[in-house]
Protein backbone atom coordinates (compact mmCIF):
# COMPACT_ATOMS: atom_id res chain seq x y z
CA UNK A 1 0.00 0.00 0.00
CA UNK A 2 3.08 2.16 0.65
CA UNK A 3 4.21 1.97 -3.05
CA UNK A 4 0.85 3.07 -3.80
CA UNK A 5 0.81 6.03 -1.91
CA UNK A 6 4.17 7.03 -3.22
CA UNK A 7 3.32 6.31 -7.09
CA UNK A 8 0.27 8.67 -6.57
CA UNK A 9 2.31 11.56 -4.81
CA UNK A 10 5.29 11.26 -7.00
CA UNK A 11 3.23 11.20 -10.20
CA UNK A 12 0.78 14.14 -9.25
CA UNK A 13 3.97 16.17 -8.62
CA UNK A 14 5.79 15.07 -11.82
CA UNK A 15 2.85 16.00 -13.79
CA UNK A 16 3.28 18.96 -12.34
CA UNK A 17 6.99 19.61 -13.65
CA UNK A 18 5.37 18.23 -16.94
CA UNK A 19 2.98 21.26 -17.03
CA UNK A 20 5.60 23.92 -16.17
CA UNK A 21 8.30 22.34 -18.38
CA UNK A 22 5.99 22.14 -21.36
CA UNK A 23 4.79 25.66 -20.81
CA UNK A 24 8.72 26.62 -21.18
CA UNK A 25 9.14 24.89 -24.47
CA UNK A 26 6.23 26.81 -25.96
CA UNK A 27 6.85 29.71 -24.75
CA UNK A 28 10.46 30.10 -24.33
CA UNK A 29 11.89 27.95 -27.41
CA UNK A 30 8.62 28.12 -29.71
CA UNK A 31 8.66 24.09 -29.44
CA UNK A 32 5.08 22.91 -30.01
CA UNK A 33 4.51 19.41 -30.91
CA UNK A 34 7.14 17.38 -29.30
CA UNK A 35 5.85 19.22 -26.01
CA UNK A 36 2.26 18.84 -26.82
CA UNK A 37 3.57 14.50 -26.96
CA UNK A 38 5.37 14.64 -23.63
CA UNK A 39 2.31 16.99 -22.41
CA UNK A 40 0.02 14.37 -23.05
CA UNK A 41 2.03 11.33 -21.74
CA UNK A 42 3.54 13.10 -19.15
CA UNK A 43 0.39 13.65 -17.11
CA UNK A 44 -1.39 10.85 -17.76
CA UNK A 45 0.86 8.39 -15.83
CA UNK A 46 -0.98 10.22 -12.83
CA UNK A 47 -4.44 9.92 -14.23
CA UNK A 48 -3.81 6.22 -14.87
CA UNK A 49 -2.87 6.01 -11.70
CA UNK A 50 -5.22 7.72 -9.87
CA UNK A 51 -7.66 5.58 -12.27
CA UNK A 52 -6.57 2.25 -10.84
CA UNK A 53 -7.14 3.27 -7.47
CA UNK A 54 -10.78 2.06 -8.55
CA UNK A 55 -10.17 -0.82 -10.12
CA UNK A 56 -12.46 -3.84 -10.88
CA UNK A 57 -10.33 -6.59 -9.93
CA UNK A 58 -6.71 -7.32 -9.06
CA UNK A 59 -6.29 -8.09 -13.06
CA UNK A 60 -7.89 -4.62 -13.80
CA UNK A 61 -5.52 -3.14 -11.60
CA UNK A 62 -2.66 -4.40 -12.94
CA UNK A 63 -3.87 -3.58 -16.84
CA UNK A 64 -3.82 -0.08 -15.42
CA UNK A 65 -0.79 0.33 -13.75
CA UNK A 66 0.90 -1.49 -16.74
CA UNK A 67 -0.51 1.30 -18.88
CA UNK A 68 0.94 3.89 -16.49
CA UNK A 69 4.31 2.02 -17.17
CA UNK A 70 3.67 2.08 -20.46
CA UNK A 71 2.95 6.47 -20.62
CA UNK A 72 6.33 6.52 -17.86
CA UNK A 73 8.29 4.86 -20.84
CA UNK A 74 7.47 7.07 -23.67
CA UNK A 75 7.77 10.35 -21.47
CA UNK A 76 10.73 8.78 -20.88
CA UNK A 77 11.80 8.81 -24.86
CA UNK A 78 10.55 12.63 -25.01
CA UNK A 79 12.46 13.80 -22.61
CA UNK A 80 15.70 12.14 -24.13
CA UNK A 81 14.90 13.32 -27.36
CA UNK A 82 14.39 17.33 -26.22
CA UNK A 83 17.30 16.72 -24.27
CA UNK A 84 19.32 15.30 -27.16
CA UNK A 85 17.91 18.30 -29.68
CA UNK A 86 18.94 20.96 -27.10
CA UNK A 87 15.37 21.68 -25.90
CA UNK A 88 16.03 21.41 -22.42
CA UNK A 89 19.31 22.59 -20.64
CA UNK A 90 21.75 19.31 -19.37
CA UNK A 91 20.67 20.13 -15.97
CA UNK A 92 16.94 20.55 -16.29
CA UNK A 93 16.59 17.52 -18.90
CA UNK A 94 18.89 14.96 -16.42
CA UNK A 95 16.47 16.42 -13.32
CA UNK A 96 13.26 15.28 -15.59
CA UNK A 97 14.57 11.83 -16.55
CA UNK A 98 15.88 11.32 -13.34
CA UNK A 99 12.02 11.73 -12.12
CA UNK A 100 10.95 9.92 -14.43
CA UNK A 101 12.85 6.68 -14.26
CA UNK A 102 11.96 7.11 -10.84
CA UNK A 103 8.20 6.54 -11.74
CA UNK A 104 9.50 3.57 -13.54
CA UNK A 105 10.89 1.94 -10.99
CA UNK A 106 7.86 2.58 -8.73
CA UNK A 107 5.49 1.26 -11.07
CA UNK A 108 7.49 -1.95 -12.32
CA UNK A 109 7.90 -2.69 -8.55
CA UNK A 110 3.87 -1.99 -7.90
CA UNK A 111 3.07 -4.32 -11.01
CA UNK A 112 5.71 -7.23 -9.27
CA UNK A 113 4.29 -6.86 -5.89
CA UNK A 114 0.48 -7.07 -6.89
CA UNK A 115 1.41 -10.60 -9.09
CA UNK A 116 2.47 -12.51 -6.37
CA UNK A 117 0.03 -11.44 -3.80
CA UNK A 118 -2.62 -14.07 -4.10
């Protein structure tokens, strides 16, 4: 239940960064659609989140969380890409990914943990 609690903090708040660093690359560097992609994936790894919380079953659950995973891992691939094109400064793009992976972690070890409770 821990892990839970921390997914659902640490996402809300990473969403958050999303927002603010998204509003940077459109207004400060005129970048519009690879933003608008990291936008979108970005913040939903909360929603899913916060969507599983709900959940039908353990199974239902799990489809969610893996589809949290599954947003974590392409925000992932955004964020190295705008940090590879110069989007983002070292520090600020290393800071992101660093969340991010983060998130990753959280949610493979969620995904583990509800499997092999019966």
């Amino acid at each position: 239940m821990a892990d839970r609690h921390v997914a659902r903090e640490k996402s809300r708040a990473f969403a958050f960064r999303i927002v603010k660093c998204c509003e940077f690359l459109q207004s400060q560097r005129r970048e519009y659609v690879l933003s608008k992609q990291l936008l979108r994936c970005g913040t939903a790894i909360g929603a899913l989140i916060r969507e599983a919380e709900y959940a039908e079953s353990k199974a239902d659950f799990i489809h969610k969380m893996h589809i949290a995973l599954k947003e974590a891992n392409e925000t992932d691939y955004w964020i190295d890409l705008l940090l590879d094109s110069g989007y983002f400064s070292e520090e600020a793009g290393v800071s992101l990914q660093s969340d991010c992976r983060e998130l990753l972690r959280v949610l493979i070890a969620i995904i583990k943990t509800t499997k092999t409770r019966s």
